[in-house]
Protein backbone atom coordinates (compact mmCIF):
# COMPACT_ATOMS: atom_id res chain seq x y z
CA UNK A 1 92.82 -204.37 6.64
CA UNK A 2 95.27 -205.30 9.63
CA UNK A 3 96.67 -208.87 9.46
CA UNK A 4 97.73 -210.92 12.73
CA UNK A 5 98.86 -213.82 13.03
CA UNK A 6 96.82 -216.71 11.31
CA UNK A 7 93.67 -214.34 12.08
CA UNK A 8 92.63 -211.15 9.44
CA UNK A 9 91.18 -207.87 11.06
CA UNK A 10 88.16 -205.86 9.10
CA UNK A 11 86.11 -202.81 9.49
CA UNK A 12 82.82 -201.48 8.19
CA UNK A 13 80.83 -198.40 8.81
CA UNK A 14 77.37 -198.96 7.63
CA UNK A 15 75.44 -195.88 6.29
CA UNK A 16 73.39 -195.33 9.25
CA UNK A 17 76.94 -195.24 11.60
CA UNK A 18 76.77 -198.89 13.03
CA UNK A 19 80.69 -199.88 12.80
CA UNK A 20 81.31 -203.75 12.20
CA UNK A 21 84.55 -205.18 13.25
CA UNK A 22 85.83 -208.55 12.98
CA UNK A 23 88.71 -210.80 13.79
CA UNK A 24 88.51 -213.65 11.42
CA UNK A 25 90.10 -216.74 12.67
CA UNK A 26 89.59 -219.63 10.29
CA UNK A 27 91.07 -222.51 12.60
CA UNK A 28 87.92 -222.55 14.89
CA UNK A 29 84.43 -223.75 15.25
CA UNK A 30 82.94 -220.78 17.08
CA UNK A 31 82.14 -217.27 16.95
CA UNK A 32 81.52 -215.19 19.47
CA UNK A 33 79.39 -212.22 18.81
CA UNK A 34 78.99 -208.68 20.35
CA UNK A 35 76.41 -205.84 20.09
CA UNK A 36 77.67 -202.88 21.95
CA UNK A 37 76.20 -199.91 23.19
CA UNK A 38 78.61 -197.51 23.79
CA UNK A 39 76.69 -195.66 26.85
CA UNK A 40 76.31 -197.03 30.68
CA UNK A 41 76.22 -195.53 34.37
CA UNK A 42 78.30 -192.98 33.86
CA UNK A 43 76.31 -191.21 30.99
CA UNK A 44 72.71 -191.82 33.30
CA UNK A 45 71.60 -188.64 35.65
CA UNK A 46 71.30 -188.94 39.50
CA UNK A 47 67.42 -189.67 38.73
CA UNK A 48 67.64 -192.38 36.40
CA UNK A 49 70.74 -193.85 37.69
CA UNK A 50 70.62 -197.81 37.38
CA UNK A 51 68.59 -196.98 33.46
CA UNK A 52 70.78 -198.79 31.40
CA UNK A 53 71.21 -201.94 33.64
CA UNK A 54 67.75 -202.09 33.76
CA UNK A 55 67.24 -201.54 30.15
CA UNK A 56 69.75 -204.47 29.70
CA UNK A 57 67.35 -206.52 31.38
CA UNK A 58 64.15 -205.54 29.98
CA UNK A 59 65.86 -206.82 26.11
CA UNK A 60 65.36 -210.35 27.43
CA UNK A 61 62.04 -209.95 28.69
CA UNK A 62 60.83 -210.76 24.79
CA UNK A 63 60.82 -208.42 21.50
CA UNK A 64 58.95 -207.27 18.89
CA UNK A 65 60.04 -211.02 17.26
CA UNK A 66 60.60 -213.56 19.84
CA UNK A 67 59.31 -213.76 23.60
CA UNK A 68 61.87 -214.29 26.88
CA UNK A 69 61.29 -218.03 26.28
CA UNK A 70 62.04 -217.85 22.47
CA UNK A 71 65.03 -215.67 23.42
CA UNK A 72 67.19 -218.46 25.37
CA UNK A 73 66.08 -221.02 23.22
CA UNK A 74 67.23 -219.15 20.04
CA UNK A 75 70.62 -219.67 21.08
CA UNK A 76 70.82 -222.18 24.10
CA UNK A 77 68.82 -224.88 21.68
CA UNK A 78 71.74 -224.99 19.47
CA UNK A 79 74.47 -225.33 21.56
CA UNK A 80 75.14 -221.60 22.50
CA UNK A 81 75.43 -219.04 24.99
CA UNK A 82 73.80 -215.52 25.36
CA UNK A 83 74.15 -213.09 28.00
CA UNK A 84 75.10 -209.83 28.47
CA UNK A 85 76.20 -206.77 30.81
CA UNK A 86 76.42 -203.57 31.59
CA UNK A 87 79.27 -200.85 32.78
CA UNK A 88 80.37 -197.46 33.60
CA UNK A 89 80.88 -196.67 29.61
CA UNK A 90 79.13 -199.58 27.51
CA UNK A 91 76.80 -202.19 27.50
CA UNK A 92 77.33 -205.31 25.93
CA UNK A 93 74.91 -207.84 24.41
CA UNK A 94 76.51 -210.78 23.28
CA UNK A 95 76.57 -214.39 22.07
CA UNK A 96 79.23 -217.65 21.57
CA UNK A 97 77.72 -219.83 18.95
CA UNK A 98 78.93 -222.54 16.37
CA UNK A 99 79.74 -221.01 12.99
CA UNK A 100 77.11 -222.43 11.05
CA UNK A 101 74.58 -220.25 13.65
CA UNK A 102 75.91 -216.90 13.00
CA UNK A 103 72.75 -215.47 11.34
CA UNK A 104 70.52 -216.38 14.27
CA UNK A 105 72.77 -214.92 16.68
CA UNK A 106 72.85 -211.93 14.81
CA UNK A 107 69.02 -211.86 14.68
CA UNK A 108 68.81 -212.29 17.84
CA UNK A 109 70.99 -210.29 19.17
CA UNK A 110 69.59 -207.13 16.75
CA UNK A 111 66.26 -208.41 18.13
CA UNK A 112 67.54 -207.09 21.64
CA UNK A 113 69.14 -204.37 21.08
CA UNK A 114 66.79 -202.61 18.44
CA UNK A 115 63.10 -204.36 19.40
CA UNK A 116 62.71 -204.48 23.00
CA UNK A 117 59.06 -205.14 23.51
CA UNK A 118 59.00 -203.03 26.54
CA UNK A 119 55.60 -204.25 28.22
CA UNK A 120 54.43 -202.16 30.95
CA UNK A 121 53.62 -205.39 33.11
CA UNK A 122 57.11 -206.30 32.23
CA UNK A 123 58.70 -203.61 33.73
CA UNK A 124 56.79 -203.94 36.64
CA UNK A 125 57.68 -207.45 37.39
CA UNK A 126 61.51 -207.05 36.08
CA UNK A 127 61.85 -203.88 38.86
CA UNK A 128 61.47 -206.90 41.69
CA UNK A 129 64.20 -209.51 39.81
CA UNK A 130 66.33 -205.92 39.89
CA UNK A 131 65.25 -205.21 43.33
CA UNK A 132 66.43 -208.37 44.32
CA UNK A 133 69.85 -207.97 42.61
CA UNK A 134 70.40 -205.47 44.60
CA UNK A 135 69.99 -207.13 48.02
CA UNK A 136 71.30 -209.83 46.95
CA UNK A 137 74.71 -207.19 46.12
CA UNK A 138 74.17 -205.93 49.65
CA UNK A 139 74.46 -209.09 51.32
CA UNK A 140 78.02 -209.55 49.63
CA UNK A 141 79.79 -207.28 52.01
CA UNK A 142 83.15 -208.25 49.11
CA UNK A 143 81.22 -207.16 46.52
CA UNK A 144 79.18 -204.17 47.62
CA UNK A 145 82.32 -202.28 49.33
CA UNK A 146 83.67 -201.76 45.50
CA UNK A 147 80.23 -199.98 44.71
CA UNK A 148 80.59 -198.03 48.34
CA UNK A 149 84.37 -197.53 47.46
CA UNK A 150 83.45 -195.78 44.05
CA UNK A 151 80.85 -192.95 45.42
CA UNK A 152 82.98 -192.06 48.12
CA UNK A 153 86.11 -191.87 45.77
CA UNK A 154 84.39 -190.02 42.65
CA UNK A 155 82.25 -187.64 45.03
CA UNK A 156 79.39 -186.73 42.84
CA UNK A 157 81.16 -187.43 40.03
CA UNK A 158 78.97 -190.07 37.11
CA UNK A 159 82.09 -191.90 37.35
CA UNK A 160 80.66 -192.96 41.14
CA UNK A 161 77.21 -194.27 39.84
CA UNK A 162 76.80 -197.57 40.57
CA UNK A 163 76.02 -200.01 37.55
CA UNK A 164 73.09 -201.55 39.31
CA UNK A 165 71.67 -198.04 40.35
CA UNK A 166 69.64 -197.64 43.67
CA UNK A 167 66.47 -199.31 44.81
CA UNK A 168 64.45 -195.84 44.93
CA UNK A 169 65.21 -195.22 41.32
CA UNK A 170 64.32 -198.57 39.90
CA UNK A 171 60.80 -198.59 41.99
CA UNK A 172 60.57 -195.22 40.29
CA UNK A 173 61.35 -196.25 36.61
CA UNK A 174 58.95 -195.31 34.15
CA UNK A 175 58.51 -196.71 30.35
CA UNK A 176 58.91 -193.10 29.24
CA UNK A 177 61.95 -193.30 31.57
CA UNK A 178 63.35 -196.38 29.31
CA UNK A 179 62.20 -194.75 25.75
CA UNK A 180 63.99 -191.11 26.33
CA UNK A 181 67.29 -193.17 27.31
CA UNK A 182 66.57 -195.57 24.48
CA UNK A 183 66.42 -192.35 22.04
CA UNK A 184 69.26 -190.73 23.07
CA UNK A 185 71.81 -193.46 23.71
CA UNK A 186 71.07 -196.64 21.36
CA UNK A 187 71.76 -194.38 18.55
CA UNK A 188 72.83 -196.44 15.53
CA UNK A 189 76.27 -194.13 15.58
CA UNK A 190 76.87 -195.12 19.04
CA UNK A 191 76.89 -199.00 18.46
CA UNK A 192 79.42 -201.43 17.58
CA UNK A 193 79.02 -205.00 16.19
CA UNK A 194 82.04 -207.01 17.59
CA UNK A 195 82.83 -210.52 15.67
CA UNK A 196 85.83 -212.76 16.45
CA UNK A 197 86.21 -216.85 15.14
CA UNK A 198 85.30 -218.40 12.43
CA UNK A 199 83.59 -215.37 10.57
CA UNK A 200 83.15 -214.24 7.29
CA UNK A 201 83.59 -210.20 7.32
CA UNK A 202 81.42 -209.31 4.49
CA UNK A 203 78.60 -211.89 5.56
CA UNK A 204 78.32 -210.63 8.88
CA UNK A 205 78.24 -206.78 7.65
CA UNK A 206 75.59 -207.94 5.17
CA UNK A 207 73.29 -209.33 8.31
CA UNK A 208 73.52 -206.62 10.40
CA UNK A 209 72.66 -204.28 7.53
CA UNK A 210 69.73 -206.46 6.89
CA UNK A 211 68.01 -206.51 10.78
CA UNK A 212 69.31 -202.53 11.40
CA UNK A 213 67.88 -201.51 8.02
CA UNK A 214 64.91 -199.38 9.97
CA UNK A 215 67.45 -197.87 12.55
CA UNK A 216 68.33 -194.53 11.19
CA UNK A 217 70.70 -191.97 12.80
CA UNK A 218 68.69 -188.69 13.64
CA UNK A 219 69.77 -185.74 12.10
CA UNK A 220 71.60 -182.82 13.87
CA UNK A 221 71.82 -185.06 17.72
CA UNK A 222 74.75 -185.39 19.19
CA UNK A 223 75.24 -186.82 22.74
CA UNK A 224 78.81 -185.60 24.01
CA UNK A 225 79.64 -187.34 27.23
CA UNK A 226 80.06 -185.00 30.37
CA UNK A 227 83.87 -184.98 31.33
CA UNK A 228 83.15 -183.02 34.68
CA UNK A 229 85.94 -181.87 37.64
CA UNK A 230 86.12 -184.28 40.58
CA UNK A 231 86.51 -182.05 43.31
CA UNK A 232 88.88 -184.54 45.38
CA UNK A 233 89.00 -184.42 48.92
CA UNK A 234 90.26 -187.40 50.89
CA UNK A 235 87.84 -189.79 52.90
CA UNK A 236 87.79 -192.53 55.38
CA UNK A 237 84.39 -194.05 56.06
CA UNK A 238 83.93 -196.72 58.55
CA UNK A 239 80.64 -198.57 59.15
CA UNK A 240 79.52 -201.28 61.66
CA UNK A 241 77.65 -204.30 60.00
CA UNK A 242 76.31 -207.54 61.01
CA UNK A 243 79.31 -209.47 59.48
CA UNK A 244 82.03 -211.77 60.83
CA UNK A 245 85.22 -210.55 58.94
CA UNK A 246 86.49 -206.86 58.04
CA UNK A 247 86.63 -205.35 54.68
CA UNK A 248 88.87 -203.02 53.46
CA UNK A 249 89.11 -200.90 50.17
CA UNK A 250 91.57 -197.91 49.57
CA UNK A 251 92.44 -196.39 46.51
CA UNK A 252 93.04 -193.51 44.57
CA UNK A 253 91.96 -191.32 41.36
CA UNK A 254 93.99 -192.34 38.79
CA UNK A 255 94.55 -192.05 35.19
CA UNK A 256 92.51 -192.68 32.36
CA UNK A 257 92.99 -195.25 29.14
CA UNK A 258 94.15 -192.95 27.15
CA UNK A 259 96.68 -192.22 29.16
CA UNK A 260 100.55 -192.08 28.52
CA UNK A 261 100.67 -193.79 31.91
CA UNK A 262 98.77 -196.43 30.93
CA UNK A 263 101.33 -199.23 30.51
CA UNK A 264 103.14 -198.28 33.64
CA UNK A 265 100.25 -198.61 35.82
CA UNK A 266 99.39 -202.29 34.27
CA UNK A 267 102.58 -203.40 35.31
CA UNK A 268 102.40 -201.38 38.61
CA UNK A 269 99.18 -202.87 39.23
CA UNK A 270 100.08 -206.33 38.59
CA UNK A 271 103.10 -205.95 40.70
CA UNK A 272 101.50 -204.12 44.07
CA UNK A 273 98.34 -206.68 43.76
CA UNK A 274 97.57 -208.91 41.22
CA UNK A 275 97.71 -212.95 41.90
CA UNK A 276 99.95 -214.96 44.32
CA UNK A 277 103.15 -213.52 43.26
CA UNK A 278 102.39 -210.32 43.95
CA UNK A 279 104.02 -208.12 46.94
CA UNK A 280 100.55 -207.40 49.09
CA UNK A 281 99.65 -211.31 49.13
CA UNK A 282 103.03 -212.43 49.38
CA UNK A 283 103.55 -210.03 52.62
CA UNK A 284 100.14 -209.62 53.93
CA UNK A 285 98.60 -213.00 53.71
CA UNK A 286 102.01 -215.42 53.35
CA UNK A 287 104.25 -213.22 55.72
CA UNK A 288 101.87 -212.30 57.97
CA UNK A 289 98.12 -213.93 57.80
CA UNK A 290 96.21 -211.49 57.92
CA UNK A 291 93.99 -211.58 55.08
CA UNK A 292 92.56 -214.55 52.34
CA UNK A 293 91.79 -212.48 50.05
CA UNK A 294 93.83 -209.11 48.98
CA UNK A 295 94.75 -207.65 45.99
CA UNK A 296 94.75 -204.46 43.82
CA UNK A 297 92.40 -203.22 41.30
CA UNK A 298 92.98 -200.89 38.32
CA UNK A 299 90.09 -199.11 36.30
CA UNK A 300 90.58 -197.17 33.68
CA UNK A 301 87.91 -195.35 31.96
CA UNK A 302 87.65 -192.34 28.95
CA UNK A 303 88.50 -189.95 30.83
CA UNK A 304 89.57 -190.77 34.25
CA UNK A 305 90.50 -193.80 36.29
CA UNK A 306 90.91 -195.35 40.06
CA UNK A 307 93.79 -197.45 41.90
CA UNK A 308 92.86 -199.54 44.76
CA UNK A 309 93.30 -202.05 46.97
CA UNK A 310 90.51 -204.62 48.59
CA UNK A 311 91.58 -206.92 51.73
CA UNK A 312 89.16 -208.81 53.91
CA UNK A 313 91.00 -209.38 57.71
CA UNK A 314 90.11 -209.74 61.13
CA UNK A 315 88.56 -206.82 63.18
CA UNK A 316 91.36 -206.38 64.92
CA UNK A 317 93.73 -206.55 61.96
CA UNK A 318 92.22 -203.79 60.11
CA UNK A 319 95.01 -200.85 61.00
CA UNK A 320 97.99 -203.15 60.68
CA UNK A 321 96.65 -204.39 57.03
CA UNK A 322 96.42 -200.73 56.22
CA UNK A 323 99.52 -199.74 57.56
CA UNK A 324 101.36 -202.60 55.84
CA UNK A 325 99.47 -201.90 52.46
CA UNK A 326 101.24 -198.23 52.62
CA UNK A 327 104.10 -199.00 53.61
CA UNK A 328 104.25 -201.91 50.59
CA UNK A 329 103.62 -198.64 48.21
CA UNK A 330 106.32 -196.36 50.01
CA UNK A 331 108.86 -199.42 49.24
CA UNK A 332 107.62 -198.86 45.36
CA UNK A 333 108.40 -195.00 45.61
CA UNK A 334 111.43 -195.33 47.42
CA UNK A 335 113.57 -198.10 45.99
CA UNK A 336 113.33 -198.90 42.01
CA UNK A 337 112.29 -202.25 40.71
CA UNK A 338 114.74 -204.36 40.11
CA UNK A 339 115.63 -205.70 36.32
CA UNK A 340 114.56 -209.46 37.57
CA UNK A 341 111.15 -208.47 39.09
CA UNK A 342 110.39 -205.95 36.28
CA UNK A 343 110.58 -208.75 33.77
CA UNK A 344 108.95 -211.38 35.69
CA UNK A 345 105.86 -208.96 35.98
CA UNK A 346 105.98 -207.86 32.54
CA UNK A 347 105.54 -211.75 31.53
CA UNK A 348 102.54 -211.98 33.73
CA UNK A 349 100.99 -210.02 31.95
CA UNK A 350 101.94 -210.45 28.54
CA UNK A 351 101.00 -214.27 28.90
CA UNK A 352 97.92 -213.34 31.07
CA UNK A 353 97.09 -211.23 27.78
CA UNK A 354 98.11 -214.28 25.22
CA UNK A 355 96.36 -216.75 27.50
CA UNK A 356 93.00 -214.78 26.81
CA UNK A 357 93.38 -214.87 22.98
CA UNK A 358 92.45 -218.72 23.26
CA UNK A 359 88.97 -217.69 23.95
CA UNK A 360 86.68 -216.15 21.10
CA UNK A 361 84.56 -214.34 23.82
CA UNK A 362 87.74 -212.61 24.53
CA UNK A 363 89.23 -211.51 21.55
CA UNK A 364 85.57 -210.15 20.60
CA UNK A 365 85.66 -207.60 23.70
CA UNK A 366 89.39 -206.33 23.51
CA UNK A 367 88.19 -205.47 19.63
CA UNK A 368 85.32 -203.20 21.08
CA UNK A 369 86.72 -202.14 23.37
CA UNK A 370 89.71 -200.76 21.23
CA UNK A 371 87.19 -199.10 19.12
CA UNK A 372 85.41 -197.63 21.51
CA UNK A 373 87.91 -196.27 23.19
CA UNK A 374 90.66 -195.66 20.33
CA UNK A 375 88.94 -196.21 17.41
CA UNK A 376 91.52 -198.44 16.02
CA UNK A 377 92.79 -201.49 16.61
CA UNK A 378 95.91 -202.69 18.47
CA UNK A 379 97.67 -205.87 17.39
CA UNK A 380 99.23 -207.91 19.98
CA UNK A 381 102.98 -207.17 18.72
CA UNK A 382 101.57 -203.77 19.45
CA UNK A 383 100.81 -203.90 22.66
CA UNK A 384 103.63 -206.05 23.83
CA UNK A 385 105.74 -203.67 22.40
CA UNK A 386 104.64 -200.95 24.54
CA UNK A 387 104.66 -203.18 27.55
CA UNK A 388 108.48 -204.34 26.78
CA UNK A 389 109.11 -200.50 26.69
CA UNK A 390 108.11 -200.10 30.47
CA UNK A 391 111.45 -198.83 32.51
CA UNK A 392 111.79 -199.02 36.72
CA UNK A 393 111.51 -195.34 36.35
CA UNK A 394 108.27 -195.16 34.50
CA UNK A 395 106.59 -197.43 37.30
CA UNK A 396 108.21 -195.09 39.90
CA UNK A 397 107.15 -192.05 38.39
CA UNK A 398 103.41 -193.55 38.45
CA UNK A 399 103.75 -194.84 42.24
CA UNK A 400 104.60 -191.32 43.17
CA UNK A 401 101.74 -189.61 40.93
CA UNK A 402 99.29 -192.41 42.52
CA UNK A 403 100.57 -193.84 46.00
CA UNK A 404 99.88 -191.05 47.87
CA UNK A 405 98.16 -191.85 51.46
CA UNK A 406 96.95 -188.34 52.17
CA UNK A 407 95.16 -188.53 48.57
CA UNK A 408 93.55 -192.07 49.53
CA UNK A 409 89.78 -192.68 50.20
CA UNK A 410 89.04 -195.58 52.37
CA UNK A 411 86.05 -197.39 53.01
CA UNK A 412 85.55 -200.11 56.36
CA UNK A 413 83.14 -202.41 57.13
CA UNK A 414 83.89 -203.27 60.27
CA UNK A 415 82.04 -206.12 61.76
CA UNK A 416 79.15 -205.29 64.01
CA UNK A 417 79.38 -206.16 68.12
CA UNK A 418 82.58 -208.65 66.99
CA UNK A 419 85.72 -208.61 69.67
């Protein structure tokens, strides 16, 4: 047992392998509550590609207990909130609920994840709400480019799939499609119960116990996660579409969470591109107008990660934004950060990560999260501490290792017949 301040850290591992972690913070009302499934696109083959989104869908169309309609109102009729998501590495089903509702969130969030009815005319007519996700994705030239951005960059690579998957493979989805996957991912070994607010350890270990009594781990499976060789090759990719601004993504393979770089590419990150303060919007929208939105992106998986930048400009901006983006990273590598900026930057993000501890939601995902990626968890003395131990040196030895334009994919969308 880990103490923080004014909140207590716990961890079970039930017999069947379902690990139960909690951050117990007794000066709230709420609880937020998180069942997750440590698999997503990256773990789904080329065919089935899009599975576990659509699997994440299919919980809510009604279980073995409760239909879609019983579902919402489960959680909604007493204040609460349910959703849930998928990603490259986990999916996450999850609730925020007063504390006195804690054993129907955990019913019926168990309900999902271990009893999905999995109707046949239900899948059919969930494929179409999917279907329509997708176009609806397509039309959001800001938001499909990432998608785009990530193929190109991972080449073949399951760290490229897209979360949503493609429209041939969800026509294409099968039940036995959604029951294999089922079987080999939602082990009970590979799932973590995530609890942070006003929750008693021992009584939420005691309910999950109870509704994943049935869900055994099978003997002698394993499922090992593919870490294959990206074989890198850089890429520029330019398409015409029938759009009235330009969008622009560029980035990089990077490193992944586990890496000793890891700290020095936050605070590279937030420096090169994240908010108003940083050096891309204060040069390339302030200085120079060129873009509303810019900024940079950093995604760090298990194994592997990407560095990027997104900027939406005028047609004939689009070289000059580029140009002015590299040139912003050759500053980095050439001159060292100075003691006043360093700091400054390091506070961003120390109070951007203090800020989220005032919501439960939050706290519940950085404790998965930890686990599934480190198995442990990090206090926030902890990880200040290794952010207060970031040098000008270690972010220049990362902007050299990473802001490299001949190693850069980029991805245009150019708008179509615009002057």
């Amino acid at each position: 047992m880990k103490k923080t301040t004014q909140s207590v850290y716990k961890k079970t591992t039930l017999d069947n392998g379902i690990r139960i972690i909690t951050e117990t913070i007794p000066y709230v009302h709420s609880v937020s509550v998180g069942f997750w499934v440590n698999t997503g696109s990256r773990d789904e083959s080329p065919r089935v590609n899009g599975i576990s989104h659509f699997i994440e869908h299919m919980a809510f169309k009604g279980t073995n207990k409760y239909s879609s309609a019983q579902i919402a109102k489960q959680i909604e009729g007493y204040g609460g909130y349910l959703n849930a998501f998928t990603g490259k590495e986990a999916t996450c089903y999850y609730s925020k609920i007063l504390d006195e509702h804690v054993p129907r969130t955990v019913d019926v969030l168990s309900e999902l994840v271990f009893n999905p009815k999995l109707k046949k005319e239900d899948i059919e007519k969930e494929k179409m709400v999917v279907l329509e996700e997708i176009k609806n994705i397509e039309d959001d030239p800001e938001e499909f480019i990432h998608d785009y951005f990530d193929e190109v960059l991972f080449q073949n690579h399951s760290a490229g799939n897209p979360v949503i998957g493609t429209a041939k493979n969800v026509r294409e989805f099968q039940k036995d499609d959604i029951i294999q996957y089922l079987k080999t991912h939602y082990r009970p070994e590979n799932i973590i119960v995530a609890a942070a607010g006003n929750i008693q350890h021992d009584k939420l270990v005691s309910l999950v116990e109870k509704t994943s009594s049935a869900f055994k781990p099978e003997k002698h499976f394993t499922y090992q996660r593919k870490s294959s060789t990206i074989k890198r090759k850089h890429s520029l990719i330019r398409e015409d579409k029938p759009i009235q601004q330009a969008h622009i993504c560029l980035g990089n393979i990077s490193y992944s969470i586990k890496s000793k770089y890891r700290y020095p590419l936050v605070i590279m990150n937030t420096l090169i591109g994240e908010g108003m303060s940083s050096r891309l919007f204060q040069n390339i929208r302030e200085k120079y107008g060129f873009s509303y939105s810019i900024g940079s992106f950093l995604n760090m998986l298990s194994d592997i990660g990407s560095f990027g930048v997104y900027s939406g400009t005028d047609k004939k901006n689009i070289q000059k934004s580029i140009d002015l983006i590299f040139k912003e990273f050759d500053n980095l590598k050439k001159n060292p950060v100075k003691t006043a900026e360093l700091e400054r930057v390091k506070s961003q993000v120390k109070g951007t990560i203090m800020l989220s501890l005032e919501s439960m939601s939050s706290r519940m995902m950085r404790l998965a999260t930890s686990e599934i990626y480190f198995n442990e968890y990090f206090t926030l003395e902890t990880i200040i501490k290794q952010l207060d131990a970031v040098t000008s040196d270690d972010v220049m030895e990362v902007a050299h290792k990473i802001l490299n334009r001949e190693k850069f994919s980029v991805v245009i969308f150019s708008p179509l017949n615009s002057k």
